[in-house]
N, C-alpha and C. Protein backbone atom coordinates (compact mmCIF):
# COMPACT_ATOMS: atom_id res chain seq x y z
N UNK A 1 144.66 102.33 65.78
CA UNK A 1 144.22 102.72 67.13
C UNK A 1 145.45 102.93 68.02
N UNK A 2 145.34 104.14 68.25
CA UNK A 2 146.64 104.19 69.74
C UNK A 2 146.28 103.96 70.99
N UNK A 3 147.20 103.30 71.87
CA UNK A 3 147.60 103.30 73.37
C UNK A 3 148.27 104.06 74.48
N UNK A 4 147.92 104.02 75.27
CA UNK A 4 149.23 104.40 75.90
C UNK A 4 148.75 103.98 77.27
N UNK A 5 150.08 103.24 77.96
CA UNK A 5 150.10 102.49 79.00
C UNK A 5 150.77 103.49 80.14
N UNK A 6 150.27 103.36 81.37
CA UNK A 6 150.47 103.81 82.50
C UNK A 6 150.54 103.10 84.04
N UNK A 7 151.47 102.60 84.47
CA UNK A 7 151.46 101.93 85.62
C UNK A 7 150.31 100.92 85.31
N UNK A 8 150.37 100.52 84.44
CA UNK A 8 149.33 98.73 84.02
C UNK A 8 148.03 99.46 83.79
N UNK A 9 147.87 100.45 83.54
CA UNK A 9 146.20 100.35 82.64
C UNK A 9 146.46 100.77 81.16
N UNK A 10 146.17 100.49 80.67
CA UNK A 10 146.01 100.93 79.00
C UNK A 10 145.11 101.11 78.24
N UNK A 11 145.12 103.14 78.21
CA UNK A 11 143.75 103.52 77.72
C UNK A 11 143.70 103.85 76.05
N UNK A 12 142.49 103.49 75.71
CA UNK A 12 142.33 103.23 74.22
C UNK A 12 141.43 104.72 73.46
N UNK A 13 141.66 104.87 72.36
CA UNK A 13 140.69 105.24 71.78
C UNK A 13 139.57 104.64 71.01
N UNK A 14 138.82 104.60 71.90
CA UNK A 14 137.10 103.79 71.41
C UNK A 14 136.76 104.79 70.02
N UNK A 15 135.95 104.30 69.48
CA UNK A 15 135.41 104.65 68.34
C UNK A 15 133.78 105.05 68.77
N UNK A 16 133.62 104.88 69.34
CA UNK A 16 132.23 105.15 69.72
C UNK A 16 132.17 106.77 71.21
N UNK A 17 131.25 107.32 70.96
CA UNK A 17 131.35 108.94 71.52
C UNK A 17 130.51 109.11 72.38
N UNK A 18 130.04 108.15 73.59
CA UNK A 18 128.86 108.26 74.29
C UNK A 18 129.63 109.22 75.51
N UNK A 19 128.76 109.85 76.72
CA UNK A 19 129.17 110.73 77.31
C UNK A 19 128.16 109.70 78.84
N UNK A 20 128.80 108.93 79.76
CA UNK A 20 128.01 108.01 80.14
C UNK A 20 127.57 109.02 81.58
N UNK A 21 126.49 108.51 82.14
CA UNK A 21 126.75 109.44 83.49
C UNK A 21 127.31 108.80 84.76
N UNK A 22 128.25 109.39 85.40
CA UNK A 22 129.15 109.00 86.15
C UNK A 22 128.86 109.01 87.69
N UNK A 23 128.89 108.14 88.61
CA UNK A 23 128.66 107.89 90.08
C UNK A 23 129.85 107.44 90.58
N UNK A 24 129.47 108.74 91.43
CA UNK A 24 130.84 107.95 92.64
C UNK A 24 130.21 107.30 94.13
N UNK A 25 130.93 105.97 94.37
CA UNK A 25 130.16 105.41 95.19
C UNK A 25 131.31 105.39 96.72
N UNK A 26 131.21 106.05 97.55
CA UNK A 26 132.32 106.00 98.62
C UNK A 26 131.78 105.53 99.87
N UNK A 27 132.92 105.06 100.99
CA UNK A 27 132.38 104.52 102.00
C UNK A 27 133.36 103.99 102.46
N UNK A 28 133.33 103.66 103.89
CA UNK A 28 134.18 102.95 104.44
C UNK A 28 134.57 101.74 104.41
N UNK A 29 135.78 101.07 104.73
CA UNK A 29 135.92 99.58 104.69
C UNK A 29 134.76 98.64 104.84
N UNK A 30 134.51 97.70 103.52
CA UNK A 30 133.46 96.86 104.67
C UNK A 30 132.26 97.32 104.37
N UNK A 31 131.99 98.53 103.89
CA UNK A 31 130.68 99.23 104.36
C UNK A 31 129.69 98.39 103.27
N UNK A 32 130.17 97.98 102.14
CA UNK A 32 128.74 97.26 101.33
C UNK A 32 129.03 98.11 99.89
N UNK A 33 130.07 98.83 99.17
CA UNK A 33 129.78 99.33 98.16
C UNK A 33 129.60 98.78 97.61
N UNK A 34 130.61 97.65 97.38
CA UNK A 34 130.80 96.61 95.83
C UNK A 34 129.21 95.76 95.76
N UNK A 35 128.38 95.83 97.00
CA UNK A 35 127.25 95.32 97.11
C UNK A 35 126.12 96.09 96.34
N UNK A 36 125.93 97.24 97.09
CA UNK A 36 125.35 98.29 96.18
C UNK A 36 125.72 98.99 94.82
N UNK A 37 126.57 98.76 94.26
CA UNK A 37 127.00 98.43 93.12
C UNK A 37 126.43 97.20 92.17
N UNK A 38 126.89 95.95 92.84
CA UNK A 38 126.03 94.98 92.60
C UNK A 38 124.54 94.75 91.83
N UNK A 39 123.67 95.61 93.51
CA UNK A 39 122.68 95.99 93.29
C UNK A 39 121.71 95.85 92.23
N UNK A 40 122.84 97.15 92.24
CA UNK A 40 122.48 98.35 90.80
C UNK A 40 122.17 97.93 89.67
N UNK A 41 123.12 97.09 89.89
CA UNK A 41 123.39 96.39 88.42
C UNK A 41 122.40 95.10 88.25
N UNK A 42 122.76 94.77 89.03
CA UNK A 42 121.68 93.73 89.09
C UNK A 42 119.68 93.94 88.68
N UNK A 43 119.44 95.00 89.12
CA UNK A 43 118.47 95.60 88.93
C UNK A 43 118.07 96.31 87.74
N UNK A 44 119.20 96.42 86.87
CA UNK A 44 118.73 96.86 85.55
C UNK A 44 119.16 95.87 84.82
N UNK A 45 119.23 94.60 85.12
CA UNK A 45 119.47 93.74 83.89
C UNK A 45 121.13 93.60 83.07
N UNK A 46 121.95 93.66 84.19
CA UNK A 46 123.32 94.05 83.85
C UNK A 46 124.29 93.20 83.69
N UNK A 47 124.23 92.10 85.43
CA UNK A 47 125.48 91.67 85.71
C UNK A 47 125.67 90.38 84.46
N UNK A 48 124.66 89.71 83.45
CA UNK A 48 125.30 88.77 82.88
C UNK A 48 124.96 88.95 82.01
N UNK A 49 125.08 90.52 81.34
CA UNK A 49 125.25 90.58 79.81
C UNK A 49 126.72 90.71 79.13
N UNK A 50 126.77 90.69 78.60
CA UNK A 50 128.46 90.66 77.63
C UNK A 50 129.15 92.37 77.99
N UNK A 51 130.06 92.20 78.33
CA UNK A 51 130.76 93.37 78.73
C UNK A 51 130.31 94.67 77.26
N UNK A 52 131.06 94.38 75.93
CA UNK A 52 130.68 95.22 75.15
C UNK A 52 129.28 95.71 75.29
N UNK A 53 127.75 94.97 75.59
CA UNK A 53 126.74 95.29 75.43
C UNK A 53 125.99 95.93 76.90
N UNK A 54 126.85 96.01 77.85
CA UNK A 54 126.52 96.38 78.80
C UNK A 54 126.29 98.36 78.89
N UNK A 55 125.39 98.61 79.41
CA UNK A 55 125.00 99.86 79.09
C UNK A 55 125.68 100.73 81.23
N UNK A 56 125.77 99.62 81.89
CA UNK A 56 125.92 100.13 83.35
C UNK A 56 127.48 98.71 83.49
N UNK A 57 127.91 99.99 84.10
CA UNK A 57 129.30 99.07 84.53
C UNK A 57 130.25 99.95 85.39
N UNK A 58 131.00 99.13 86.49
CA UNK A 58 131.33 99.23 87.43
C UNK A 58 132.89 99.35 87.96
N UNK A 59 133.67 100.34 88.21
CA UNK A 59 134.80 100.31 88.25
C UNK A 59 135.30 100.02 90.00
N UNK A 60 135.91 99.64 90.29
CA UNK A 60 136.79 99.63 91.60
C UNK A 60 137.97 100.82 91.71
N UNK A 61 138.41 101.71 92.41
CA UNK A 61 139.35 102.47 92.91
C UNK A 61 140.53 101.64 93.15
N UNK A 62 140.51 100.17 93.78
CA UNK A 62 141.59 99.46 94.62
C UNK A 62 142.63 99.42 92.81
N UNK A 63 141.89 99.00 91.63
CA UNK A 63 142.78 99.08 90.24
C UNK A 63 143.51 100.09 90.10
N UNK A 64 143.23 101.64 91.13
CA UNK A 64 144.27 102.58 90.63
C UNK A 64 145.39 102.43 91.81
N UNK A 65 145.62 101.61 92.90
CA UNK A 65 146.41 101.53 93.66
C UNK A 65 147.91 101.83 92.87
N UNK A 66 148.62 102.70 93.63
CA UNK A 66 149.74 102.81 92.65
C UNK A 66 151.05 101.52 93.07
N UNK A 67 152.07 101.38 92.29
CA UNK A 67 152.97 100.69 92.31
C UNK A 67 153.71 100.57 93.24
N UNK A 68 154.03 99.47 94.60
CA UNK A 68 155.08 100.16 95.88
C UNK A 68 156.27 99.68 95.39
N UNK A 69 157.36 100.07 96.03
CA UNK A 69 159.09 100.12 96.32
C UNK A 69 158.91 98.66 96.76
N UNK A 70 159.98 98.16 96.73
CA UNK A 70 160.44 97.00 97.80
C UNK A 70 160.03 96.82 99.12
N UNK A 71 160.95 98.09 99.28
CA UNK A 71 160.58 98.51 100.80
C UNK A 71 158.89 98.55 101.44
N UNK A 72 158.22 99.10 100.40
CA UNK A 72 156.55 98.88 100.85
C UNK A 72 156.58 97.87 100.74
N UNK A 73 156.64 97.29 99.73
CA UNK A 73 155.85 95.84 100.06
C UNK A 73 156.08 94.81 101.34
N UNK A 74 157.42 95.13 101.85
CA UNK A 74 158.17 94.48 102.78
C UNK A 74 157.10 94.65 103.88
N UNK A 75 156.85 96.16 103.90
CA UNK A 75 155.86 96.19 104.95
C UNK A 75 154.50 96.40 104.67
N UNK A 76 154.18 95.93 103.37
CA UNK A 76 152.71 95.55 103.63
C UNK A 76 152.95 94.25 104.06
N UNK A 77 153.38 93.16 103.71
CA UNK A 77 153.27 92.09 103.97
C UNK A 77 153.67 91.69 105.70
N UNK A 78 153.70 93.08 106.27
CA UNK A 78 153.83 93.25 107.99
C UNK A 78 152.60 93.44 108.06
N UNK A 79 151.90 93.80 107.17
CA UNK A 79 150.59 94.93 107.84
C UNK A 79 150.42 95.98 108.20
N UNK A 80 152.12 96.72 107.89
CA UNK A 80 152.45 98.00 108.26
C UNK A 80 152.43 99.32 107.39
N UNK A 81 151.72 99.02 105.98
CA UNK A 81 151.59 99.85 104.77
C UNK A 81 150.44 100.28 105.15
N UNK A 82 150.27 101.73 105.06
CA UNK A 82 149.13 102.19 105.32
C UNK A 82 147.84 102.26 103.75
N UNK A 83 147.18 101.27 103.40
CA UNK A 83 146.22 101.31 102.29
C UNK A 83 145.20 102.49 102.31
N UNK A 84 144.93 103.03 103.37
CA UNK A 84 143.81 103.68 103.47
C UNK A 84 144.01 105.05 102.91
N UNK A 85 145.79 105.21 103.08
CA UNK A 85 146.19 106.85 102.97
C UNK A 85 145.81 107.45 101.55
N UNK A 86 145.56 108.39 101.21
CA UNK A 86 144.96 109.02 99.28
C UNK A 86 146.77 108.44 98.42
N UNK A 87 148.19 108.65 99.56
CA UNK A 87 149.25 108.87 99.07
C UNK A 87 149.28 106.94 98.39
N UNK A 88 148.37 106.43 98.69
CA UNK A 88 148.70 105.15 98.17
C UNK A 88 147.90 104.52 96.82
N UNK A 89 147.12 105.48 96.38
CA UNK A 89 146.35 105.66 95.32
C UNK A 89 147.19 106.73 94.08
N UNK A 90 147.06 106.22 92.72
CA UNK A 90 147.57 107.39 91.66
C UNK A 90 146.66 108.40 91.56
N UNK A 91 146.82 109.29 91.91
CA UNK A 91 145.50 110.19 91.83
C UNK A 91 145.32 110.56 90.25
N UNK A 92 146.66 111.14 89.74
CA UNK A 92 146.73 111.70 87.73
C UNK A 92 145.59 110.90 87.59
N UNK A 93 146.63 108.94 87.35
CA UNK A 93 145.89 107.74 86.82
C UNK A 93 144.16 108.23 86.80
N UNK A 94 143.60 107.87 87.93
CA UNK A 94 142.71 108.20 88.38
C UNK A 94 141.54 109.22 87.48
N UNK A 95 141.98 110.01 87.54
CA UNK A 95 141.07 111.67 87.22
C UNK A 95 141.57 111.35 85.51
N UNK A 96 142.78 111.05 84.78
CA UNK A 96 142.28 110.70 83.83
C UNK A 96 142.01 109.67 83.12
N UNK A 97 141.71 108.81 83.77
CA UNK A 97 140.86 107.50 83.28
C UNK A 97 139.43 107.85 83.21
N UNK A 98 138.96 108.60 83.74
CA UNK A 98 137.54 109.03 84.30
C UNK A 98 137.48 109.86 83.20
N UNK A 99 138.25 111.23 83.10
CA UNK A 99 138.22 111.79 82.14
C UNK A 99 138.02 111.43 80.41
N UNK A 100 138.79 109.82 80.48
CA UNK A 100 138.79 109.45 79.24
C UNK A 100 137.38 108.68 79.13
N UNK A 101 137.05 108.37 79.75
CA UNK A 101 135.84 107.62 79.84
C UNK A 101 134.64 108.19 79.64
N UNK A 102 134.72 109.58 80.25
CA UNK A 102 133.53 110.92 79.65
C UNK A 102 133.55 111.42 78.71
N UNK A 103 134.56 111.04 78.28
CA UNK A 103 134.47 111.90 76.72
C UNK A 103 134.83 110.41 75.60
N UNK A 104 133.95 109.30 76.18
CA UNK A 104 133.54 108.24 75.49
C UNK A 104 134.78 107.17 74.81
N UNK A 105 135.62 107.13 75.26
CA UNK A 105 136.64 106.64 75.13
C UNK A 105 136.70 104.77 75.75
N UNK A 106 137.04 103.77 75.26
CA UNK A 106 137.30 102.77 75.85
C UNK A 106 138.45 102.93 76.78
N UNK A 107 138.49 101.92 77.90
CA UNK A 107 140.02 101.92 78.77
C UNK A 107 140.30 100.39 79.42
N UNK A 108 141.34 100.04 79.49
CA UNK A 108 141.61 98.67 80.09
C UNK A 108 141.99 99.01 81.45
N UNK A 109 141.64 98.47 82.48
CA UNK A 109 142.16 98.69 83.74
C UNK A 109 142.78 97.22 84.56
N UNK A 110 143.92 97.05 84.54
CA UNK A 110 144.01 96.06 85.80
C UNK A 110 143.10 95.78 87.25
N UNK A 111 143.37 94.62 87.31
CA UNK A 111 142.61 93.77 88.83
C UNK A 111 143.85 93.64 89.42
N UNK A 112 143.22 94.30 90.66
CA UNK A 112 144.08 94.33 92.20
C UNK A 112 144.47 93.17 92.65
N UNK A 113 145.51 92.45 92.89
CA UNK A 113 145.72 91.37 93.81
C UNK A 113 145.92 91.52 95.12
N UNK A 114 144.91 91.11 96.17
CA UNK A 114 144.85 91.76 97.45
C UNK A 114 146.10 90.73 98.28
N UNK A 115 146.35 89.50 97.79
CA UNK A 115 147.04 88.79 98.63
C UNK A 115 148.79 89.26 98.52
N UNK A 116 149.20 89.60 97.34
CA UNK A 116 150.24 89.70 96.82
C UNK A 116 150.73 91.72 96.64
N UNK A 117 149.30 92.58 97.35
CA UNK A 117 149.38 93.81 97.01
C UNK A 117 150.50 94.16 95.76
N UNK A 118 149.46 94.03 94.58
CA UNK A 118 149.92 94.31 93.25
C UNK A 118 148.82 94.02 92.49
N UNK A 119 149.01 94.52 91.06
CA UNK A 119 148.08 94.80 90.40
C UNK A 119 148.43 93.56 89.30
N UNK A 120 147.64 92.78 88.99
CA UNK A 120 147.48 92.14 87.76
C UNK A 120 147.29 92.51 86.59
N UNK A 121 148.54 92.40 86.17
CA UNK A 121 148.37 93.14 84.56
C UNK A 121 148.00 92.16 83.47
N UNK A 122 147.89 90.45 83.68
CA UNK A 122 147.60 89.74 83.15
C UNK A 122 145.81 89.56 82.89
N UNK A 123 145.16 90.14 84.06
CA UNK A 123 143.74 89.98 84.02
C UNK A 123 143.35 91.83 83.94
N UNK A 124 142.77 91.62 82.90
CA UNK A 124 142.66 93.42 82.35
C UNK A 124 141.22 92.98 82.31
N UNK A 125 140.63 94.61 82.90
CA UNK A 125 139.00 94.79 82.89
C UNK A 125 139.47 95.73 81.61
N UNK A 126 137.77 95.60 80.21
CA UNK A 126 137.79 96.63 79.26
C UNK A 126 136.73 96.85 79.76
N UNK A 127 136.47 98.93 79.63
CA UNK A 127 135.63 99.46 79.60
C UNK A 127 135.02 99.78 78.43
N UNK A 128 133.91 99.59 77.92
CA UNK A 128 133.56 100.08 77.06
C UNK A 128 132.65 101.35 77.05
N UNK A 129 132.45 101.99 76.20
CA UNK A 129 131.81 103.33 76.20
C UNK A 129 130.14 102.64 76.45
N UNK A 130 129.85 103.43 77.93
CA UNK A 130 128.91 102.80 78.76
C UNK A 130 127.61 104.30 78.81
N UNK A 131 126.13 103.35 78.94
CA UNK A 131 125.06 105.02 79.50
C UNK A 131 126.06 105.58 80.95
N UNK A 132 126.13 103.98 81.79
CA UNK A 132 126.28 104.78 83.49
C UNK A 132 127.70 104.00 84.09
N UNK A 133 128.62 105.06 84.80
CA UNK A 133 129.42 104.39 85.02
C UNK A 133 129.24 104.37 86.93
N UNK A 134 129.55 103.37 87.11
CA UNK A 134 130.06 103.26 88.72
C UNK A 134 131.19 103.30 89.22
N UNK A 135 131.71 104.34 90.22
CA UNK A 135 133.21 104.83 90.19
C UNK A 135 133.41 104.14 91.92
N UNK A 136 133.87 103.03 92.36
CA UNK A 136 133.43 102.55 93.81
C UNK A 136 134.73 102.27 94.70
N UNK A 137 135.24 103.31 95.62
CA UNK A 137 136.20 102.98 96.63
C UNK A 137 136.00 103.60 97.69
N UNK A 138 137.06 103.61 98.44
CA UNK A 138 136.82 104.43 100.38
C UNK A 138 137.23 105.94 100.29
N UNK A 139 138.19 106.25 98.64
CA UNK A 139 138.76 107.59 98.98
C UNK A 139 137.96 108.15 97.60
N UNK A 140 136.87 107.98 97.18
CA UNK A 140 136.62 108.36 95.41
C UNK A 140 136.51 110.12 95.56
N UNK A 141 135.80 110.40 96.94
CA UNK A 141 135.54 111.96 97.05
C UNK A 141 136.73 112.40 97.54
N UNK A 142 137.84 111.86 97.75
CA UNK A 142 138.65 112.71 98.61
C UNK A 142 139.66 113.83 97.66
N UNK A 143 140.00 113.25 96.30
CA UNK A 143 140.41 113.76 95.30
C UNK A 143 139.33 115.19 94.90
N UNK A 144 139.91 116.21 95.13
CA UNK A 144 139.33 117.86 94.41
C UNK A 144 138.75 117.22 92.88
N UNK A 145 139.94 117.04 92.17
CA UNK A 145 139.21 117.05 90.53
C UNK A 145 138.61 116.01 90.14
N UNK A 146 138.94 114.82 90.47
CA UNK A 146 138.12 113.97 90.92
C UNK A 146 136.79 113.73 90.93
N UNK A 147 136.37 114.59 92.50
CA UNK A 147 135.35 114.71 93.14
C UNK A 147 134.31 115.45 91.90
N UNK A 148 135.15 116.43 90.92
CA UNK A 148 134.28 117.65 90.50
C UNK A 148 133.51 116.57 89.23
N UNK A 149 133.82 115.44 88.66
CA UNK A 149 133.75 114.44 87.82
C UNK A 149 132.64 113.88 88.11
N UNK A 150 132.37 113.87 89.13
CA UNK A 150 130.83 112.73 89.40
C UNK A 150 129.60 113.80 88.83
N UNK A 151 128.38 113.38 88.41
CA UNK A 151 127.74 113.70 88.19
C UNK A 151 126.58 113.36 89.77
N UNK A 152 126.57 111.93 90.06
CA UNK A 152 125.76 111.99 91.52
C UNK A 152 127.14 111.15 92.08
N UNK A 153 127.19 111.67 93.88
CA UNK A 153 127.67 111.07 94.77
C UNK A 153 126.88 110.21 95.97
N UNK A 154 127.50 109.08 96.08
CA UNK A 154 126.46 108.20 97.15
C UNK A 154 127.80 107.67 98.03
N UNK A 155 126.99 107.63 99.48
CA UNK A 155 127.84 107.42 100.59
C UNK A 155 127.19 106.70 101.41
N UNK A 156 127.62 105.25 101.43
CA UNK A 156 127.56 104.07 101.99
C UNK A 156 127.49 104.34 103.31
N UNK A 157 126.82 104.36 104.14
CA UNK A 157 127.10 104.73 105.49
C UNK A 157 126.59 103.56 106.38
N UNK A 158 127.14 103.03 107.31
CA UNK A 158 127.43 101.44 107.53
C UNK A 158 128.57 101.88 109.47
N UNK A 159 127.69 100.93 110.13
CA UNK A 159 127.99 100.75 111.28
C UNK A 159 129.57 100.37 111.49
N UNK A 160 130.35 101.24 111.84
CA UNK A 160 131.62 100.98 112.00
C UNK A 160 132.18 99.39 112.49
N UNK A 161 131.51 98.92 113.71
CA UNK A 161 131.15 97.50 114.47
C UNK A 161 131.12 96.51 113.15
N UNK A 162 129.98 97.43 112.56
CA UNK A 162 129.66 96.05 111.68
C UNK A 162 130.48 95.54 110.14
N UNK A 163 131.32 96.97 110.08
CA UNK A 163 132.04 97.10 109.19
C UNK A 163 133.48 96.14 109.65
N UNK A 164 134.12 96.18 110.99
CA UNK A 164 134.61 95.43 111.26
C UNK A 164 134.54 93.90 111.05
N UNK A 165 133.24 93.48 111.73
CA UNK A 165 132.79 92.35 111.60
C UNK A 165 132.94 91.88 110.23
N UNK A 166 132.87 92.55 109.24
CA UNK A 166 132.56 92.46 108.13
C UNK A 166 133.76 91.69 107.57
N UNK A 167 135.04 92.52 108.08
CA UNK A 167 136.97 92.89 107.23
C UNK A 167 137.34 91.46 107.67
N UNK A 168 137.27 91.41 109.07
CA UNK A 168 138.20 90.23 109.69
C UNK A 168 138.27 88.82 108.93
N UNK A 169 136.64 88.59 108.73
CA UNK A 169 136.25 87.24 107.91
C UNK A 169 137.01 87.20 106.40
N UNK A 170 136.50 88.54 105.98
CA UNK A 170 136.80 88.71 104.54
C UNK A 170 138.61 88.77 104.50
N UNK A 171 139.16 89.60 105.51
CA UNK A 171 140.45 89.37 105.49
C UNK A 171 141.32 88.58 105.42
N UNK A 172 140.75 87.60 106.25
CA UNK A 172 141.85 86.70 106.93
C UNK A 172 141.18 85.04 105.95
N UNK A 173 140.00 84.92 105.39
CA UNK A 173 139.70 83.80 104.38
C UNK A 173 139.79 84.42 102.75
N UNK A 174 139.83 85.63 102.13
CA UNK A 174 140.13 85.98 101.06
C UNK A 174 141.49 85.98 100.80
N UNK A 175 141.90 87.12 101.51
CA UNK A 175 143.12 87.52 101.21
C UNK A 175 144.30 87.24 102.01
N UNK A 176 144.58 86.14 102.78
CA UNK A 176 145.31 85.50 103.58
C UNK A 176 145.87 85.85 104.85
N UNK A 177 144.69 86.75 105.52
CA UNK A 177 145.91 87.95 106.30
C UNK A 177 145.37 87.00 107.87
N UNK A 178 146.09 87.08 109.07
CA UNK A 178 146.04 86.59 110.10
C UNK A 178 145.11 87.36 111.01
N UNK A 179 144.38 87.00 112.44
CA UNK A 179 143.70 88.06 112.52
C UNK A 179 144.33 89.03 113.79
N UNK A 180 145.61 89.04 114.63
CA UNK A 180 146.42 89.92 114.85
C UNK A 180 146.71 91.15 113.46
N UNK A 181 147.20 90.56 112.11
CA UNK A 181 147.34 91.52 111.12
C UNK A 181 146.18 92.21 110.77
N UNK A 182 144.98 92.11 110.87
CA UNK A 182 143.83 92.69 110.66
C UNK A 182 143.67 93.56 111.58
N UNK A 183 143.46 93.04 113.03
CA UNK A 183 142.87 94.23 114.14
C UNK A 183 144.04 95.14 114.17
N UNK A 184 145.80 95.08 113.97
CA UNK A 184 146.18 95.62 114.54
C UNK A 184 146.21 97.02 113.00
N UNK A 185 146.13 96.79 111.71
CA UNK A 185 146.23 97.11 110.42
C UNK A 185 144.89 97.98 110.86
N UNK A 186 143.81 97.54 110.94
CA UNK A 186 142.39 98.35 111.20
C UNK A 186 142.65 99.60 112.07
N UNK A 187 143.58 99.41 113.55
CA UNK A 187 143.20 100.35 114.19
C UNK A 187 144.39 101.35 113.94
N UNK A 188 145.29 100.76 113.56
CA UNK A 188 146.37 102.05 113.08
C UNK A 188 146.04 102.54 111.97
N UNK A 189 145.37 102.17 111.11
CA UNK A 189 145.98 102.83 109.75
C UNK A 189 144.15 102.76 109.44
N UNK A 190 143.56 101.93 109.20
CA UNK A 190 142.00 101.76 108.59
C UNK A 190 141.13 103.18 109.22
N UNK A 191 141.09 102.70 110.24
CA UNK A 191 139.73 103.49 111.71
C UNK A 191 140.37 105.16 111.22
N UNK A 192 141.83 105.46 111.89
CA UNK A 192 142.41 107.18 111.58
C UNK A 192 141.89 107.34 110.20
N UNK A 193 142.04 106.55 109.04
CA UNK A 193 142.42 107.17 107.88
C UNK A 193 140.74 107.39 107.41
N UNK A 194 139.83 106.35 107.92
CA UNK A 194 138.19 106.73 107.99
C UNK A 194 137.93 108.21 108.37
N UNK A 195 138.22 108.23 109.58
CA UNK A 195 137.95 109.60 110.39
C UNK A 195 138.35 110.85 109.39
N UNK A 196 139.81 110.41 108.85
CA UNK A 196 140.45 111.69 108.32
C UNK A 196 139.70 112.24 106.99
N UNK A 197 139.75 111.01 106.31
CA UNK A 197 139.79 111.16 104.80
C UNK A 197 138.55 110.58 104.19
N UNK A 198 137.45 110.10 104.80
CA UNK A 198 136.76 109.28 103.97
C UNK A 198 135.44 109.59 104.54
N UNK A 199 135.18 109.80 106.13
CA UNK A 199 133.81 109.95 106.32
C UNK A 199 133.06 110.78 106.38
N UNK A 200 131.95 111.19 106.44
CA UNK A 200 130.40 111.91 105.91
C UNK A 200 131.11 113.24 106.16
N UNK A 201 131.71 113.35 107.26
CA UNK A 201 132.18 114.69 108.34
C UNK A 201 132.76 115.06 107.49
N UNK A 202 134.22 114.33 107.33
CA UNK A 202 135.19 115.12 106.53
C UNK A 202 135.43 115.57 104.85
N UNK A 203 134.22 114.83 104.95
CA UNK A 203 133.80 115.30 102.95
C UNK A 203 132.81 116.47 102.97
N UNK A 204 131.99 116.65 103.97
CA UNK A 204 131.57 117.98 104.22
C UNK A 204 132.39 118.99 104.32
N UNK A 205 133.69 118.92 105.38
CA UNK A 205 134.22 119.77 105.51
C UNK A 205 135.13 120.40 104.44
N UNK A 206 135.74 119.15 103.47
CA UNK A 206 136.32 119.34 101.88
C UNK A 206 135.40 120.15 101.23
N UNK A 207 134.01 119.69 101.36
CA UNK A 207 133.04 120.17 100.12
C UNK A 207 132.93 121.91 100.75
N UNK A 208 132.61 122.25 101.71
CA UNK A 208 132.83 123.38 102.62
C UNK A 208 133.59 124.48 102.46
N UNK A 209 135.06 123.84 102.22
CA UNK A 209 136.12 124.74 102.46
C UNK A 209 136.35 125.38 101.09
N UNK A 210 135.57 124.12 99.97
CA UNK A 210 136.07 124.61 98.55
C UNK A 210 135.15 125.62 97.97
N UNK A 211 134.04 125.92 98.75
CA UNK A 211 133.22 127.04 98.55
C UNK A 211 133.25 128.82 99.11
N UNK A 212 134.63 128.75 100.07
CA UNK A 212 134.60 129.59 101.05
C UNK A 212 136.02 130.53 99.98
């Protein structure tokens, strides 16, 4: 069996040829994906079967976060790295992990460490060749080839207020952040990069422009 490793995921060739159908689940900070995801799963009898035997399974976007410089990290750990931007995601990674995954392939993906912004290469998710996959972050539509990959798209749509309400708690008791570093991280970099890149509006206007 061959590998090949890429900025900490390492995708396999599965032996098995299923063609699963693919969802992309997008939305803003906060908004409830990983919930409705959850759900999902939950509802077909999912979340506590054995990974190999699982027929629905669930990926996170935050695993393709790409690798920062020094220098980023210096300033994430300000609060001054912008997470929200597409430029902070691998996009390649991305589109072909998905790719490998449709054409029935196993893949290992790293878990995000939100406190330490880095990826854990010690705790590896395996995918196995699945019926349905769940593809779940804030930028999943913003990517062209990407986007063309989903078979259905769903968009979390969730009270900005409440989406807030939501970050601060989760921020500042998960992932260690203070809550000056939260409000001031939210309104520079979170709230713009919503508007720009992620909400209902501006995925219309993507989906729009690529028809014209």
């Amino acid at each position: 069996m061959s590998d090949v490793k890429m900025n900490g995921v390492v995708k396999m060739n599965g032996t098995e040829n299923k063609t699963p159908f693919l969802i992309g689940v997008a939305g803003g900070t906060a908004s409830g994906k990983s919930t409705v995801c959850k759900r999902i799963m939950e509802k077909l009898g999912q979340v506590d079967m054995d990974q190999k035997q699982r027929q629905v399974v669930c990926i996170s976007q935050d695993s393709f976060y790409r690798e920062l410089t020094a220098s980023e990290i210096a300033k994430a750990e300000r609060g001054q790295f912008n997470f929200d931007h597409p430029d902070a995601f691998n996009e390649t990674l991305i589109y072909d992990t998905l790719t490998d995954i449709l054409a029935g392939k196993m893949v290992q993906i790293p878990t995000y460490d939100y406190r330490n912004h880095s990826l854990r290469k010690d705790e590896i998710l395996t995918i196995y060749p699945a019926d349905v996959v769940l593809f779940e972050g804030i930028l999943v539509f913003y990517f062209p080839e990407v986007r063309k990959l989903f078979h259905m798209k769903l968009f979390v749509d969730t009270d900005s207020d409440t989406r807030l309400a939501r970050r601060v708690p989760r921020d500042i008791n998960e992932r260690g952040r203070d809550l000056d570093q939260v409000l001031n991280q939210y309104m520079n970099f979170v709230k713009p990069a919503f508007e720009e890149f992620c909400s209902p509006v501006s995925c219309l206007i993507i989906l729009k422009s690529e028809k014209l």
